[in-house]
N, C-alpha and C. Protein backbone atom coordinates (compact mmCIF):
# COMPACT_ATOMS: atom_id res chain seq x y z
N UNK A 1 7.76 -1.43 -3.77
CA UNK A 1 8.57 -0.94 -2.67
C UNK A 1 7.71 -0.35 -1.56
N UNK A 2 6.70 0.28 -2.14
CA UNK A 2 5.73 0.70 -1.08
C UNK A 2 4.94 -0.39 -0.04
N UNK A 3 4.75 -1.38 -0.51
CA UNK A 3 4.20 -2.12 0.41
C UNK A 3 5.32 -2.95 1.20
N UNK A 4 6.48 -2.80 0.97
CA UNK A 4 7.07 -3.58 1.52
C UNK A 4 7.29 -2.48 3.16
N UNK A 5 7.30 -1.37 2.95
CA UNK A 5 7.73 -0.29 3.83
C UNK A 5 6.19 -0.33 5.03
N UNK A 6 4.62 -0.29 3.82
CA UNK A 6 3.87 -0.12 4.68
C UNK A 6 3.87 -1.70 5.78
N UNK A 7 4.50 -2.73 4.99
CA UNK A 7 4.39 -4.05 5.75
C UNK A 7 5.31 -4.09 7.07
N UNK A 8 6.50 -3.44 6.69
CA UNK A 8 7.55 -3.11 7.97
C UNK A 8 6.84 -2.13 8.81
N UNK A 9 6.13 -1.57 8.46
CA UNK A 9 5.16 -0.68 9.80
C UNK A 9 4.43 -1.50 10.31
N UNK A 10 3.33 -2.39 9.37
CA UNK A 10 2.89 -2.62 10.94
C UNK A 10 2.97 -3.58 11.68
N UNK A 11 4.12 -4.45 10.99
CA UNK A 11 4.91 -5.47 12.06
C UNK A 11 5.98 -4.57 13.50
N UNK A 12 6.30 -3.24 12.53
CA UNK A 12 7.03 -2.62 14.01
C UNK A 12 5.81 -1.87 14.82
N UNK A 13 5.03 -1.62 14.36
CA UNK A 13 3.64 -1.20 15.66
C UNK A 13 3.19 -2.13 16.33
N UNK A 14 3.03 -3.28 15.48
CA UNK A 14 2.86 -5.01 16.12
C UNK A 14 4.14 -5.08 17.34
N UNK A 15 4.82 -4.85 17.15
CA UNK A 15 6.02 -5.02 18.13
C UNK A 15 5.95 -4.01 19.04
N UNK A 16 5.67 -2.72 18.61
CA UNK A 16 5.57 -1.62 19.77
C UNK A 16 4.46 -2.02 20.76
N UNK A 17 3.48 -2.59 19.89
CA UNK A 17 2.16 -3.01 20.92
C UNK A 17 2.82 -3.96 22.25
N UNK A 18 3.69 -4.88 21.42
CA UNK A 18 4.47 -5.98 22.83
C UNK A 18 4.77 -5.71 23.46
N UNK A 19 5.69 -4.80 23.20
CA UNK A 19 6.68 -4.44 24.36
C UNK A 19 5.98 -2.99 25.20
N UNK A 20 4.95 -2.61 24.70
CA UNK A 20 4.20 -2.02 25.45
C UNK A 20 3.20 -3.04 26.55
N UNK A 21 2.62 -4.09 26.37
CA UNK A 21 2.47 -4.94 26.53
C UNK A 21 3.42 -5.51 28.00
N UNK A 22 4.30 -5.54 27.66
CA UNK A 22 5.31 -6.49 28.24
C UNK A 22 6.33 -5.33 29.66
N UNK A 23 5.48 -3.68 29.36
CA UNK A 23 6.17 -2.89 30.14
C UNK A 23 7.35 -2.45 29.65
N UNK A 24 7.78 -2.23 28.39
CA UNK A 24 9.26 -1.89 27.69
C UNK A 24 9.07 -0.61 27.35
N UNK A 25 9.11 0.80 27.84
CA UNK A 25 9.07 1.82 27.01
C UNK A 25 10.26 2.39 26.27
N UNK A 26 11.18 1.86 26.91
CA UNK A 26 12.25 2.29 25.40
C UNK A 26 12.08 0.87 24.52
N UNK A 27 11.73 0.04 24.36
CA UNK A 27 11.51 -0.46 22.98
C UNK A 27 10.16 0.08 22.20
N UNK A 28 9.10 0.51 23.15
CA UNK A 28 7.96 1.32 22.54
C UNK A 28 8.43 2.38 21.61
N UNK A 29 9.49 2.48 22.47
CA UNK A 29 9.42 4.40 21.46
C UNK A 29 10.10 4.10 20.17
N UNK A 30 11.79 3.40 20.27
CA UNK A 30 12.20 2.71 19.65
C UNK A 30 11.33 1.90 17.97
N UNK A 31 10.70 0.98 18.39
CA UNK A 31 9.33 0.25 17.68
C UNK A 31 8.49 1.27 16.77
N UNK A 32 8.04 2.33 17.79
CA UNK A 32 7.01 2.96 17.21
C UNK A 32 7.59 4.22 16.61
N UNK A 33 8.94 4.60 16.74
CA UNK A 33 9.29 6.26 15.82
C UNK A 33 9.64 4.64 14.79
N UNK A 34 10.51 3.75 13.93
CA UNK A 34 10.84 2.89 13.30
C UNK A 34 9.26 2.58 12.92
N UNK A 35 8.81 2.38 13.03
CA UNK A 35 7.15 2.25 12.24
C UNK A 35 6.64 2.97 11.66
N UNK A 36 6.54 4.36 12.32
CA UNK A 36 6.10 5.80 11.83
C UNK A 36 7.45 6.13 10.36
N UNK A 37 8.45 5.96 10.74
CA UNK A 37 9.31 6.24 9.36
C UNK A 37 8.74 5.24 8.40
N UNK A 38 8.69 4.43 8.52
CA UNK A 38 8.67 3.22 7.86
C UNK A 38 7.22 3.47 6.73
N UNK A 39 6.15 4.41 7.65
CA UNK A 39 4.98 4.47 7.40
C UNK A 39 5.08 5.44 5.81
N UNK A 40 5.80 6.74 6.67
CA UNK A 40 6.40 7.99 6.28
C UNK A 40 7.11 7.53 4.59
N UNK A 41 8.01 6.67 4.36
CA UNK A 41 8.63 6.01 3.47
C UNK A 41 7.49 5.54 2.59
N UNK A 42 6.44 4.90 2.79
CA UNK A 42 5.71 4.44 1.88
C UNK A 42 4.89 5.34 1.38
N UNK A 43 4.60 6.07 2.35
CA UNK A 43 3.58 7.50 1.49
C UNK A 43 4.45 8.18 0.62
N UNK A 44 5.97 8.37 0.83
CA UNK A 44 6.63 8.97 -0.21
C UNK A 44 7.02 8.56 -1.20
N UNK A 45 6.90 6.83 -1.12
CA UNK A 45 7.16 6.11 -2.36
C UNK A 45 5.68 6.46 -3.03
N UNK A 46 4.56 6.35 -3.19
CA UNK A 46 3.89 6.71 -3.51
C UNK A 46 3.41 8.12 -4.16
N UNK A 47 3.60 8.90 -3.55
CA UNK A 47 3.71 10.40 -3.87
C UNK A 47 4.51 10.96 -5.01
N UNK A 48 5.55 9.48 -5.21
CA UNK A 48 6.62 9.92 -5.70
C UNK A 48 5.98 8.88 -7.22
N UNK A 49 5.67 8.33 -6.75
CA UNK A 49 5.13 7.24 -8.08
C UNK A 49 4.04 8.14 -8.88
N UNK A 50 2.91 8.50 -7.91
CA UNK A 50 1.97 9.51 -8.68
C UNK A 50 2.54 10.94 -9.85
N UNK A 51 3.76 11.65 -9.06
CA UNK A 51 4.07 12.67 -9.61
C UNK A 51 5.25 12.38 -11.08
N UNK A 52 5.19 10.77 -10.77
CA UNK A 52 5.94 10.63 -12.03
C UNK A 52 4.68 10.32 -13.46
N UNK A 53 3.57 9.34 -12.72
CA UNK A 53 3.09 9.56 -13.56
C UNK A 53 1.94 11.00 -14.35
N UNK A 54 1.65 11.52 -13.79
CA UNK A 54 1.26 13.49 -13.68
C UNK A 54 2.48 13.68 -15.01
N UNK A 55 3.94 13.60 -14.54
CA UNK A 55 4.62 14.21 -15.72
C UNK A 55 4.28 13.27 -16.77
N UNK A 56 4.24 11.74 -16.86
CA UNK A 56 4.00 11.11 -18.00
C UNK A 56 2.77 12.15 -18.47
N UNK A 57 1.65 12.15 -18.43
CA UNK A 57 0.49 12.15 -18.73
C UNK A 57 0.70 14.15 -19.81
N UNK A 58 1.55 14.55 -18.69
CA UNK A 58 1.41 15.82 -19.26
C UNK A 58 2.36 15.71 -20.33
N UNK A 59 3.77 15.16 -20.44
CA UNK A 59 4.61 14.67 -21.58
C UNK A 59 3.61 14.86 -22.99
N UNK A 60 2.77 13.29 -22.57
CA UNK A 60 1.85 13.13 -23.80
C UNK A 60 0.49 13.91 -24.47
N UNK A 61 0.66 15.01 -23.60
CA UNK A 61 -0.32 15.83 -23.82
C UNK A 61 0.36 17.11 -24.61
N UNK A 62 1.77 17.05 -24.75
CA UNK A 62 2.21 18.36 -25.34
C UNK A 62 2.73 17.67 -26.64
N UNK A 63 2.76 16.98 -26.70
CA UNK A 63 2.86 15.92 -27.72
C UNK A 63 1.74 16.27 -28.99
């Protein structure tokens, strides 16, 4: 899931670049806050994957 989020970033920064490009600043901003979440989303899928495994590890340690 995480890479799918970091992949939707940087096709929407790819796009913010265009329409920056092309003179569009409301699709810039548009593009680029939608990229930055997008970014935001994958670090938390992650963060969230690590702290599950942290509890595995400690599980098996009280074990």
């Amino acid at each position: 899931m995480e890479r799918v989020f970091q992949i939707t970033a940087v096709i929407l920064i790819g796009v913010a670049a265009y329409f920056l490009w092309q003179n569009g600043m409301d699709g810039v901003f548009v593009a680029a806050v939608l990229g930055a979440v997008a970014f935001l989303l994958s670090i938390r899928f992650q963060v969230k994957e690590r702290l599950k495994q942290r509890e595995n590890e400690t599980a098996e340690i009280d074990l």
